[in-house]
N, C-alpha and C. Protein backbone atom coordinates (compact mmCIF):
# COMPACT_ATOMS: atom_id res chain seq x y z
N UNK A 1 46.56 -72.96 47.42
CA UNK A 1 46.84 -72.72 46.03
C UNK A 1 47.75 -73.83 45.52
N UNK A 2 47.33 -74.42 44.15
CA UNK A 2 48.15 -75.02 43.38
C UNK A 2 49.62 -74.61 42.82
N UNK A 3 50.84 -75.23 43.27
CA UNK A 3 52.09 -74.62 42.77
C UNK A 3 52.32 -75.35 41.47
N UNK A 4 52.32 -74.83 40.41
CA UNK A 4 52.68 -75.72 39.10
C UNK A 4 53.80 -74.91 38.01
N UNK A 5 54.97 -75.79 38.01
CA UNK A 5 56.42 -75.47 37.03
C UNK A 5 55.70 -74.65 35.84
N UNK A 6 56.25 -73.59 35.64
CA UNK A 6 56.14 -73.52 34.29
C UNK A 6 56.09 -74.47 32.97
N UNK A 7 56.89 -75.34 33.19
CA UNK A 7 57.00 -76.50 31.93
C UNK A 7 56.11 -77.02 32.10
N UNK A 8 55.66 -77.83 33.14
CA UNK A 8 54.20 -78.69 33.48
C UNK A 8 52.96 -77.97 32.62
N UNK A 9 53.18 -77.13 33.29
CA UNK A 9 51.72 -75.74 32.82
C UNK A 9 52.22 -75.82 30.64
N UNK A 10 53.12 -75.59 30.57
CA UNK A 10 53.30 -75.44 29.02
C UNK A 10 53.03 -76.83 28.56
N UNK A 11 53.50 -78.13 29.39
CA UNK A 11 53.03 -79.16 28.79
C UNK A 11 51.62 -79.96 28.69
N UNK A 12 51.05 -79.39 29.17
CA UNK A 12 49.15 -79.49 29.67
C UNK A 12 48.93 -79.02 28.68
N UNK A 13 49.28 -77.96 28.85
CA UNK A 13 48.73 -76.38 27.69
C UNK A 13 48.87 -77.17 26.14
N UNK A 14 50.24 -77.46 26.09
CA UNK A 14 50.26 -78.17 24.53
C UNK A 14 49.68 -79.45 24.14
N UNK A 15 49.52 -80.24 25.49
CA UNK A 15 48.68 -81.35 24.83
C UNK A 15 47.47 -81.28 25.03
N UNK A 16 46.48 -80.39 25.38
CA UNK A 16 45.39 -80.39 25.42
C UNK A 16 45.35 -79.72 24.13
N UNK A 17 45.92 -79.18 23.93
CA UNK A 17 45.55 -78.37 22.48
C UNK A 17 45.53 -79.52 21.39
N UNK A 18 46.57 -80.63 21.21
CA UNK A 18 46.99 -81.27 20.01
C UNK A 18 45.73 -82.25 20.69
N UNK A 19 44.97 -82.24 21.59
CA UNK A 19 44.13 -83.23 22.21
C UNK A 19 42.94 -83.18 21.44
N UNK A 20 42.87 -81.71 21.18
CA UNK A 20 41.59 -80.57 20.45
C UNK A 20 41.36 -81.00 19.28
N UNK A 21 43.03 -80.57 18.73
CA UNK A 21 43.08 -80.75 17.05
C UNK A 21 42.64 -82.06 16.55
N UNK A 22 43.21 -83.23 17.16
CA UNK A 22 42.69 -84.69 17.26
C UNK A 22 41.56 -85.07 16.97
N UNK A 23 40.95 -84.53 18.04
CA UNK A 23 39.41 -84.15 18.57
C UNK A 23 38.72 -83.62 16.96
N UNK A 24 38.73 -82.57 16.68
CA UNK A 24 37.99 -81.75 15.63
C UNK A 24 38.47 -82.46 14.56
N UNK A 25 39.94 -83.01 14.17
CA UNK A 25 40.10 -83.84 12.38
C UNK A 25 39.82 -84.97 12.94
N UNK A 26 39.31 -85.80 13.70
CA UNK A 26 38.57 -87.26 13.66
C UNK A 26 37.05 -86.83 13.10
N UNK A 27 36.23 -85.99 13.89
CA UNK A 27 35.06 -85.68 13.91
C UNK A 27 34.95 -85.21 12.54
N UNK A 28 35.64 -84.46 11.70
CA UNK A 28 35.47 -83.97 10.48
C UNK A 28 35.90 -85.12 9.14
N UNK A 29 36.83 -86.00 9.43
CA UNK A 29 36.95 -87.45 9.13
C UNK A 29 35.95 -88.30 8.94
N UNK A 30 35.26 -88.29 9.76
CA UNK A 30 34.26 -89.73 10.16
C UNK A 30 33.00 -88.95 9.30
N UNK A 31 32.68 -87.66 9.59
CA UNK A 31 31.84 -86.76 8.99
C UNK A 31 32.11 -86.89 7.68
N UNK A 32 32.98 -86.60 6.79
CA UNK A 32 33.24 -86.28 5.36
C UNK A 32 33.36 -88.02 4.89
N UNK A 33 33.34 -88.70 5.57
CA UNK A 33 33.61 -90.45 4.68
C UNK A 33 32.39 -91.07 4.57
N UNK A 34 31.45 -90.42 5.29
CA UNK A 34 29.95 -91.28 5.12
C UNK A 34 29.21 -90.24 3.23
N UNK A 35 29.98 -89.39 2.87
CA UNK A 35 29.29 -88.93 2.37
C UNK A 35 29.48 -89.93 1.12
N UNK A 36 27.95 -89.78 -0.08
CA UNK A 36 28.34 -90.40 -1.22
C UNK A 36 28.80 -90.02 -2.56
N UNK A 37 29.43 -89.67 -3.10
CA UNK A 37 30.10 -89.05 -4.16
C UNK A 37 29.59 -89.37 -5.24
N UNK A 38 28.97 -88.66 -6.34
CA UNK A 38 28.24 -89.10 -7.35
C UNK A 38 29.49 -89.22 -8.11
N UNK A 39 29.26 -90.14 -9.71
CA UNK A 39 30.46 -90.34 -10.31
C UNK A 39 29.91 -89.03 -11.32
N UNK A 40 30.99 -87.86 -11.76
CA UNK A 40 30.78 -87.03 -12.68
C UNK A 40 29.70 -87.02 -13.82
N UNK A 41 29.22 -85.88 -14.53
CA UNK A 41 28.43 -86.47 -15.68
C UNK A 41 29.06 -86.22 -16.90
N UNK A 42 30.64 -85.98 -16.48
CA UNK A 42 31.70 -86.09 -17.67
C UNK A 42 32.76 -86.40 -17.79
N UNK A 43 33.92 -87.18 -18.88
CA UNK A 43 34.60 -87.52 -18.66
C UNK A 43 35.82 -86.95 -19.57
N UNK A 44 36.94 -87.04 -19.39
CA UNK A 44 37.84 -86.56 -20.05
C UNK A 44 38.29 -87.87 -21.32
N UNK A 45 38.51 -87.07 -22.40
CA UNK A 45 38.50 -88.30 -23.51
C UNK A 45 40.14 -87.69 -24.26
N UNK A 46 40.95 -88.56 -24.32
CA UNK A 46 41.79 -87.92 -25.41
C UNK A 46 41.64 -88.76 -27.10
N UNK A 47 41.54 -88.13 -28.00
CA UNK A 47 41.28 -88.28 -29.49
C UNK A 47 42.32 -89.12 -29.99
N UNK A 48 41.92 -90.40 -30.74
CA UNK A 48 42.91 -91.22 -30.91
C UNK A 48 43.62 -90.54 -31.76
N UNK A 49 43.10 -89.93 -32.85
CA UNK A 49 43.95 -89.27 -34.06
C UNK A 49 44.07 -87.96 -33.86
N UNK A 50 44.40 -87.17 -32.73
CA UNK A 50 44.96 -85.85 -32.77
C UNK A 50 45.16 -85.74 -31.60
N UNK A 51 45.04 -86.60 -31.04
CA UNK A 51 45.62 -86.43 -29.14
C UNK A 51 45.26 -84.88 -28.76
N UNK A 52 44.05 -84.86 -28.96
CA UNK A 52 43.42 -83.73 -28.20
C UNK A 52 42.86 -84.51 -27.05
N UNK A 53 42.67 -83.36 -25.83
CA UNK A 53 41.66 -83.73 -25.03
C UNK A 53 40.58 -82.97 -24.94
N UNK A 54 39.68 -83.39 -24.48
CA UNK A 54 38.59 -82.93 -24.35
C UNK A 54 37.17 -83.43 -23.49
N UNK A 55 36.09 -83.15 -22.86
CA UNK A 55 35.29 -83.61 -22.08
C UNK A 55 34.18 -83.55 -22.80
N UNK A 56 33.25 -85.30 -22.64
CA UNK A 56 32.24 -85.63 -23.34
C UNK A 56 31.23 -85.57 -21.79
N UNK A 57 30.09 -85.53 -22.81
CA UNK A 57 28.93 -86.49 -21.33
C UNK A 57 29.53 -88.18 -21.40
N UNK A 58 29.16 -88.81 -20.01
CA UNK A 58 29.73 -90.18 -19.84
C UNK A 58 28.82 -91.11 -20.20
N UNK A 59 27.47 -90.39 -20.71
CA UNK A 59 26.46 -91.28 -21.05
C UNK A 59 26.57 -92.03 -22.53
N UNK A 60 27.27 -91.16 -22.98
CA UNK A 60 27.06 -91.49 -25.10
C UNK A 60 28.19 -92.63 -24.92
N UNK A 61 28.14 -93.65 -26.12
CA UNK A 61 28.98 -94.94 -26.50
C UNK A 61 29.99 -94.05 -27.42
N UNK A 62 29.83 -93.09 -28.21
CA UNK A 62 30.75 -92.23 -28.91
C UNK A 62 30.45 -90.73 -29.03
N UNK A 63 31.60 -89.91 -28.89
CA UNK A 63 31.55 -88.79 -29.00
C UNK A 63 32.49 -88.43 -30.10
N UNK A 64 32.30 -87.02 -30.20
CA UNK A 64 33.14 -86.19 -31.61
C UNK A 64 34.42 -85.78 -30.97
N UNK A 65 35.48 -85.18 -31.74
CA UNK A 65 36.52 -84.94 -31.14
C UNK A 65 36.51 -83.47 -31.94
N UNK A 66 36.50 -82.01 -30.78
CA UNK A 66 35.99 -80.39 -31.47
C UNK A 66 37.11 -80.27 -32.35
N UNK A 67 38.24 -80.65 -32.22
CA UNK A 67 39.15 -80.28 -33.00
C UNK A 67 39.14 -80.52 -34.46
N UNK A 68 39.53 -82.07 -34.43
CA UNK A 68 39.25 -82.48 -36.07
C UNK A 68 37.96 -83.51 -36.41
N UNK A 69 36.90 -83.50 -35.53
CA UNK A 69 35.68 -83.85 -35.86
C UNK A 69 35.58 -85.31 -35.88
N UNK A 70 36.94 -86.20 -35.40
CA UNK A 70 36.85 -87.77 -35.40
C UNK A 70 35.84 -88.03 -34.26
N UNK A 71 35.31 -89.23 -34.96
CA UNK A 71 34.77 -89.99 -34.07
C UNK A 71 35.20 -90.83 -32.89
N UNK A 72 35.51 -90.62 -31.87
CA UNK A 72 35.99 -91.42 -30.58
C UNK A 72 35.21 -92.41 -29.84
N UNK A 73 35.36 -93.34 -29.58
CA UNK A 73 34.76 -94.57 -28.43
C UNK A 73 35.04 -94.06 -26.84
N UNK A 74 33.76 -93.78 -26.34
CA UNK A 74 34.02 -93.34 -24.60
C UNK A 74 34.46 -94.60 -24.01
N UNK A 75 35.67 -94.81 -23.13
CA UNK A 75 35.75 -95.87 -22.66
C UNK A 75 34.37 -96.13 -21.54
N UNK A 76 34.12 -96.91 -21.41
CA UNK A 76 32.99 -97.48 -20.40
C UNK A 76 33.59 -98.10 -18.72
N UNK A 77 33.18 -97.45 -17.78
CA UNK A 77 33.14 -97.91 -16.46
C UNK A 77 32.74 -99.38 -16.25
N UNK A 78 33.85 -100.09 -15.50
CA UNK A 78 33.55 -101.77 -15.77
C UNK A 78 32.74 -101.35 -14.01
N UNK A 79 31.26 -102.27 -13.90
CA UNK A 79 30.71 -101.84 -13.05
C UNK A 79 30.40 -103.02 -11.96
């Protein structure tokens, strides 16, 4: 039979565990970074003349502002 300290045995015990955790957030890491992230199909706009905010589609060159009905310029994604 194997004689092993208590501490030895607790220190196995704990690094195989943090060995685990390692183990499973690399694998879930490497997993979640290949994915591709679409860019939203909306964007948050604040209203030059009433500093409202609000969310347009990202497709239009201008949207309305619900509050007081101004016309706003969507800024554009430099691509």
């Amino acid at each position: 039979m194997i004689s092993v300290e208590i501490s030895t045995a607790l220190l196995l015990y704990l690094g195989g565990f943090l060995f685990l955790c390692l183990g499973i957030w690399t694998f879930s890491h490497f997993r979640n970074r290949k994915r591709v992230i679409l860019p939203p199909p909306y964007k948050l706009i604040t209203c030059e003349y009433c500093s409202h905010d609000y969310l347009t589609p990202s497709d239009t060159p201008v949207s309305t502002c619900p509050q007081c009905h101004c016309h706003n310029r969507v800024p554009q994604q430099a691509s």
